[in-house]
N, C-alpha and C. Protein backbone atom coordinates (compact mmCIF):
# COMPACT_ATOMS: atom_id res chain seq x y z
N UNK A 1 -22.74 15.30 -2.36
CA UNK A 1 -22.48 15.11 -0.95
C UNK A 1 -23.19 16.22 -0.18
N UNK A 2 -24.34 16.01 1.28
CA UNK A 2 -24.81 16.89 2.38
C UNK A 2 -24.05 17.13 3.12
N UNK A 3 -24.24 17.95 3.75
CA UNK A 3 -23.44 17.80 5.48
C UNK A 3 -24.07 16.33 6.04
N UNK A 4 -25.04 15.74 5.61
CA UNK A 4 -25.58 14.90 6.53
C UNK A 4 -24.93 13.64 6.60
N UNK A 5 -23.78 13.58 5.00
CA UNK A 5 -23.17 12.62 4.85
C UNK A 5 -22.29 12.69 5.63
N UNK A 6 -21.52 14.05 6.26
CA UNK A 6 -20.20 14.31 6.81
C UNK A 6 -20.51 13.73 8.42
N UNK A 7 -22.45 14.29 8.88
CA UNK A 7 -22.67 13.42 9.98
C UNK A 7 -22.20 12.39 10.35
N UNK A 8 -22.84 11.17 9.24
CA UNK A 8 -22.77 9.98 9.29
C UNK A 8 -21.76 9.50 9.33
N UNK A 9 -20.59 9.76 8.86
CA UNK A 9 -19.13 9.73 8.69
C UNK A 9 -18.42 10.28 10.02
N UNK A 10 -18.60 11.19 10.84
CA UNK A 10 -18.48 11.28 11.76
C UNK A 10 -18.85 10.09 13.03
N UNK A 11 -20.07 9.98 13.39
CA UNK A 11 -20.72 8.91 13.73
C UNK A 11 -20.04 7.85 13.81
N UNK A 12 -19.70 7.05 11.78
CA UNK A 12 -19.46 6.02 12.23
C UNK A 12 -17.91 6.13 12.89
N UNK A 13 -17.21 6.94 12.84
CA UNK A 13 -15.91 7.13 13.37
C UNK A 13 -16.25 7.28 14.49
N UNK A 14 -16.52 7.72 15.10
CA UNK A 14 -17.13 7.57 16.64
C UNK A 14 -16.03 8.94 17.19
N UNK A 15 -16.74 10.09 15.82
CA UNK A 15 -16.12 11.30 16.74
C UNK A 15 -17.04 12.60 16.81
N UNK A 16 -16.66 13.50 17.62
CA UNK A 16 -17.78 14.20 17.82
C UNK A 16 -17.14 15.76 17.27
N UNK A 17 -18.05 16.54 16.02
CA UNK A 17 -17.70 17.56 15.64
C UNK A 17 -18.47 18.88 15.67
N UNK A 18 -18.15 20.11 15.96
CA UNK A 18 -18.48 20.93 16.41
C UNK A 18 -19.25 21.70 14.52
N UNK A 19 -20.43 21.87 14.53
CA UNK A 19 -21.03 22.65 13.03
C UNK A 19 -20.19 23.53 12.23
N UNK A 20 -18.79 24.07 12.81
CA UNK A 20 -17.95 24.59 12.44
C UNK A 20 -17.10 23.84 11.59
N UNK A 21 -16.48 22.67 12.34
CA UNK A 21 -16.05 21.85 11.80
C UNK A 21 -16.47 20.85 10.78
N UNK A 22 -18.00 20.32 10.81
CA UNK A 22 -18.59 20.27 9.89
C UNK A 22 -18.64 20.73 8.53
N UNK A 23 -18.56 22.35 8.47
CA UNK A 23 -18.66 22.85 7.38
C UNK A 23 -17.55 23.00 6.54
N UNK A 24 -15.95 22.94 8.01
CA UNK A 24 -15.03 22.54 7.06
C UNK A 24 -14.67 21.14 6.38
N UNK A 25 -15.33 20.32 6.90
CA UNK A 25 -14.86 18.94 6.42
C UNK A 25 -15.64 18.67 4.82
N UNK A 26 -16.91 19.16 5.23
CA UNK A 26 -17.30 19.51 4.10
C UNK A 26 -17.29 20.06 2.46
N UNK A 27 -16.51 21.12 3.03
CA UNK A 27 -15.70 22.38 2.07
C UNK A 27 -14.54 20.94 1.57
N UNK A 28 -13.73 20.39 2.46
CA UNK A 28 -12.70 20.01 2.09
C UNK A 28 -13.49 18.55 1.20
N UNK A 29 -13.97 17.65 1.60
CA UNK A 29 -14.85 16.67 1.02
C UNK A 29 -15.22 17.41 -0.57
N UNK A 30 -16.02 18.49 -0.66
CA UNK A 30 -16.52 18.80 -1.72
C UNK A 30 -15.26 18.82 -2.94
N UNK A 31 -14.25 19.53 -2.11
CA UNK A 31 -12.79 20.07 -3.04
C UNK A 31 -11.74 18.76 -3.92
N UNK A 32 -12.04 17.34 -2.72
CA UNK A 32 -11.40 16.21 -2.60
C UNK A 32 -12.23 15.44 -3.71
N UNK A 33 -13.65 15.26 -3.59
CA UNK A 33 -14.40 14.81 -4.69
C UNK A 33 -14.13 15.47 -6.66
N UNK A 34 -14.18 16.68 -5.79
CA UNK A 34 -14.37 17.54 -7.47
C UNK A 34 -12.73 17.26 -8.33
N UNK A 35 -11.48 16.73 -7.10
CA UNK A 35 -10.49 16.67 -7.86
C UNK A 35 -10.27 15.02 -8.47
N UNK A 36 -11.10 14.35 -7.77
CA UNK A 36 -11.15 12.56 -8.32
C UNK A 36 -12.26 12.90 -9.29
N UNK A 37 -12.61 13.43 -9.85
CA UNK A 37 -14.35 13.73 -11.30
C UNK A 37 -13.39 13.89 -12.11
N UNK A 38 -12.12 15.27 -12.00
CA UNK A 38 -11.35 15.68 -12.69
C UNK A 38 -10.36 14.56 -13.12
N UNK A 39 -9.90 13.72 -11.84
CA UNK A 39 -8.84 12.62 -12.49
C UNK A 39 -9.45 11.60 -13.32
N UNK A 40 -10.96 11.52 -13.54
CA UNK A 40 -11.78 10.65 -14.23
C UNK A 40 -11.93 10.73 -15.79
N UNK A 41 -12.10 11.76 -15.57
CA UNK A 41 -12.30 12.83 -16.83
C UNK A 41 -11.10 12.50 -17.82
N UNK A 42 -9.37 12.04 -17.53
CA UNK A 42 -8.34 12.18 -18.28
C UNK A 42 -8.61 11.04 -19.17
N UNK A 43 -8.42 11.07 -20.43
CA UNK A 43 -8.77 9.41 -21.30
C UNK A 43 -7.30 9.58 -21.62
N UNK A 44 -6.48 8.21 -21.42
CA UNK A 44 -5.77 7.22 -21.55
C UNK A 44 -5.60 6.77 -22.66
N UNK A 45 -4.95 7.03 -23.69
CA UNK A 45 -4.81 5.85 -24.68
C UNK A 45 -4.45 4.62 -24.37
N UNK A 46 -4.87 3.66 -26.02
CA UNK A 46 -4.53 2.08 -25.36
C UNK A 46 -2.94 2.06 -25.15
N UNK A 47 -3.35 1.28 -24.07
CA UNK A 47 -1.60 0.96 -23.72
C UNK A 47 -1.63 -0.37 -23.20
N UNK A 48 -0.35 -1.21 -23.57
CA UNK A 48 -0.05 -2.79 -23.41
C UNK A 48 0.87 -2.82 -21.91
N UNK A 49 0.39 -2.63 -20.92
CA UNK A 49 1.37 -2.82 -19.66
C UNK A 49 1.87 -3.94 -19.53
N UNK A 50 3.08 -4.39 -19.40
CA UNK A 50 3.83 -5.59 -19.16
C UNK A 50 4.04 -6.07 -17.90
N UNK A 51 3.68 -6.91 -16.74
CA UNK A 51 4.26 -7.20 -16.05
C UNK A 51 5.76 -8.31 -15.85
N UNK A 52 6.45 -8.13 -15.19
CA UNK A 52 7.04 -9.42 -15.39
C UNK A 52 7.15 -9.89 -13.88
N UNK A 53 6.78 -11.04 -13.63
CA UNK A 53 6.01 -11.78 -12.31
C UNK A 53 7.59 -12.23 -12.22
N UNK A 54 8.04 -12.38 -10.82
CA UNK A 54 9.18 -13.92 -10.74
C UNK A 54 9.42 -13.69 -8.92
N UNK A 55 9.94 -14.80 -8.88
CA UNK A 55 10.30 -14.95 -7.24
C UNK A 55 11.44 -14.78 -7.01
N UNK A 56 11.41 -13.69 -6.38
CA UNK A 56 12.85 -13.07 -5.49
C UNK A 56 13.68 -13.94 -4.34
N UNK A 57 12.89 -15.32 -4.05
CA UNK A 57 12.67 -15.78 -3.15
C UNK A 57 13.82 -16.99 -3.66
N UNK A 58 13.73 -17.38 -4.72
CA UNK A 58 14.27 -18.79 -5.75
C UNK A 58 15.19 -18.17 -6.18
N UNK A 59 16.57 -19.26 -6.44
CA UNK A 59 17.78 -19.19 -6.68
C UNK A 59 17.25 -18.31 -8.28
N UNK A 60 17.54 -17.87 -9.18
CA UNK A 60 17.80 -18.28 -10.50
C UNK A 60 18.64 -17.30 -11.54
N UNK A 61 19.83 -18.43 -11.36
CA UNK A 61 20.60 -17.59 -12.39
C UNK A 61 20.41 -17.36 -13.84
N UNK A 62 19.25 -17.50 -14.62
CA UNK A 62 19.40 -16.68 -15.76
C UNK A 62 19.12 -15.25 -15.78
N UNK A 63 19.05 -14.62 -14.69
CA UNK A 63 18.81 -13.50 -14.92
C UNK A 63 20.05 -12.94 -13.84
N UNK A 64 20.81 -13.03 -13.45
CA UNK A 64 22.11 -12.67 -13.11
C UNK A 64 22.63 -12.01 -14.17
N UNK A 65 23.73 -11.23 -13.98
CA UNK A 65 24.83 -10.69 -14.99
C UNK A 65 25.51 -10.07 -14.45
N UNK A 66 26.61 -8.90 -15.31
CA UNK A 66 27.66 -8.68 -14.49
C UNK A 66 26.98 -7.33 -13.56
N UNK A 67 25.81 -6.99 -13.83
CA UNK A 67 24.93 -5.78 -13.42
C UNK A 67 24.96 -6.12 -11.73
N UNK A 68 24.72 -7.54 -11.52
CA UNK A 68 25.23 -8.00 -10.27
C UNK A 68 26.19 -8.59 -9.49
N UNK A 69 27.44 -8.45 -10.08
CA UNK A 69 28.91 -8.78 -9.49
C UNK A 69 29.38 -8.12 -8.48
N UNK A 70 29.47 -8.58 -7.31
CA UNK A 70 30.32 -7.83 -5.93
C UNK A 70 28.81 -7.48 -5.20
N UNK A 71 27.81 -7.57 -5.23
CA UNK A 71 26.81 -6.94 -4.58
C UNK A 71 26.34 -8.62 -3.68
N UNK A 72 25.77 -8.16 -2.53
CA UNK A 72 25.23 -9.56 -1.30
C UNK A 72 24.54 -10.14 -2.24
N UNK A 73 24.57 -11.98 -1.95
CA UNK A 73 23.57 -12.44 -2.27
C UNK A 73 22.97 -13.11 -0.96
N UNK A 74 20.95 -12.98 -1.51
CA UNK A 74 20.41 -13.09 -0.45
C UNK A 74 19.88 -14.39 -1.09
N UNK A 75 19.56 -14.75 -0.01
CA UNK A 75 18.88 -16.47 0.27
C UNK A 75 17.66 -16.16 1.33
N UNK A 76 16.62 -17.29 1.32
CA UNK A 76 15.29 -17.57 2.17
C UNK A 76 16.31 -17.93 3.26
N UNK A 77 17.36 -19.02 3.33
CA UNK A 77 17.74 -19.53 4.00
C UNK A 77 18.99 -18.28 4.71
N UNK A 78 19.63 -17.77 4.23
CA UNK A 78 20.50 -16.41 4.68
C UNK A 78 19.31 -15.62 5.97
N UNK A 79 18.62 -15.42 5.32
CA UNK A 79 17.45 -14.66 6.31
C UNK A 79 16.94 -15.26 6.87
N UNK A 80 16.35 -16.09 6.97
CA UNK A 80 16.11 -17.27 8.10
C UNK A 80 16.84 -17.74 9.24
N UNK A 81 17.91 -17.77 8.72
CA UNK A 81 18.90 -17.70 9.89
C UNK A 81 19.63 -16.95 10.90
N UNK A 82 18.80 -16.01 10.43
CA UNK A 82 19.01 -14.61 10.94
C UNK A 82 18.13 -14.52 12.61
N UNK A 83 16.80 -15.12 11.83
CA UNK A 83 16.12 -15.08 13.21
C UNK A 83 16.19 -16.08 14.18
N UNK A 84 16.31 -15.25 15.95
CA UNK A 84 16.55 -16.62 16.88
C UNK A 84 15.37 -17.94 16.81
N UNK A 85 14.55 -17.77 16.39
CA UNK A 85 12.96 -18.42 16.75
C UNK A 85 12.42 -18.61 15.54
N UNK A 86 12.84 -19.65 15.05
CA UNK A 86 11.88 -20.57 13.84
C UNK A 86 11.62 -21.32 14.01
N UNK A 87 10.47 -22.30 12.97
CA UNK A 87 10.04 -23.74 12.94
C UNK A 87 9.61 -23.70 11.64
N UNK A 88 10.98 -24.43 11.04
CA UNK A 88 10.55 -24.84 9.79
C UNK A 88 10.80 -23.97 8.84
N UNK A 89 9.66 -23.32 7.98
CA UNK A 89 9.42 -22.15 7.09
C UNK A 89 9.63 -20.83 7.40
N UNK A 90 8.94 -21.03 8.58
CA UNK A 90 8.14 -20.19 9.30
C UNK A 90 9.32 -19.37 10.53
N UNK A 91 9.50 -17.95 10.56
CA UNK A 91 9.83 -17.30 11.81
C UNK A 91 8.87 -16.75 12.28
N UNK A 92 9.43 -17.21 13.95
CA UNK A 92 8.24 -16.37 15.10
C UNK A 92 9.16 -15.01 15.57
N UNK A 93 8.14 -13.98 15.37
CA UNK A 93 8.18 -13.13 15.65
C UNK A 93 7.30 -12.13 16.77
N UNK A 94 7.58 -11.53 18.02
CA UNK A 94 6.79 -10.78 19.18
C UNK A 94 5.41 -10.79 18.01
N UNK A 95 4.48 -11.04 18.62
CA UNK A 95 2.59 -10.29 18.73
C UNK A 95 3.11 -8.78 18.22
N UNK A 96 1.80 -8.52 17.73
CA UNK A 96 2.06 -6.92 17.32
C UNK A 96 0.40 -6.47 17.33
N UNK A 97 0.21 -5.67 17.96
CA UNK A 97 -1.02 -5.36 18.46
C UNK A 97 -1.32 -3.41 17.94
């Protein structure tokens, strides 16, 4: 990495930095790089990660137990009804800008 990269990066952010500041963004860029080389560097043994995929969304009691007795149960339809302004599936909710 140059300073010239820290330019360009500036630039496209559309901000304006004083050569001072430059040299710290720099310093800090150089410090930020050299510690992602280092996180590169760690080798991993093989490992079998498991996901387990399911929808939070769908009833399904085989995976209930007493781990969940006395605690809310939630529904699409519980929360849905929650909001004043639906159609259908779908709640409308204010623009968010």
């Amino acid at each position: 990495m140059e300073i010239k990269d820290v330019e360009n990066l500036a630039e496209m952010s559309k901000i304006e930095l004083t050569d001072t500041e430059k040299q710290q963004i720099f310093k800090d860029m150089d410090g930020i790089l050299g510690y992602v080389k280092q996180i590169e560097e760690v080798q991993v043994p093989d490992m079998i990660i498991e996901y387990k995929l399911r929808n939070i969304w769908r009833e399904d009691d085989s995976e209930r137990g007493p781990a969940c007795a006395g605690r809310a149960e939630f529904s699409a339809d519980l929360i849905k009804g929650q909001f004043p302004d639906k159609d259908g599936y779908y709640v409308k909710v204010k623009k968010v800008l």
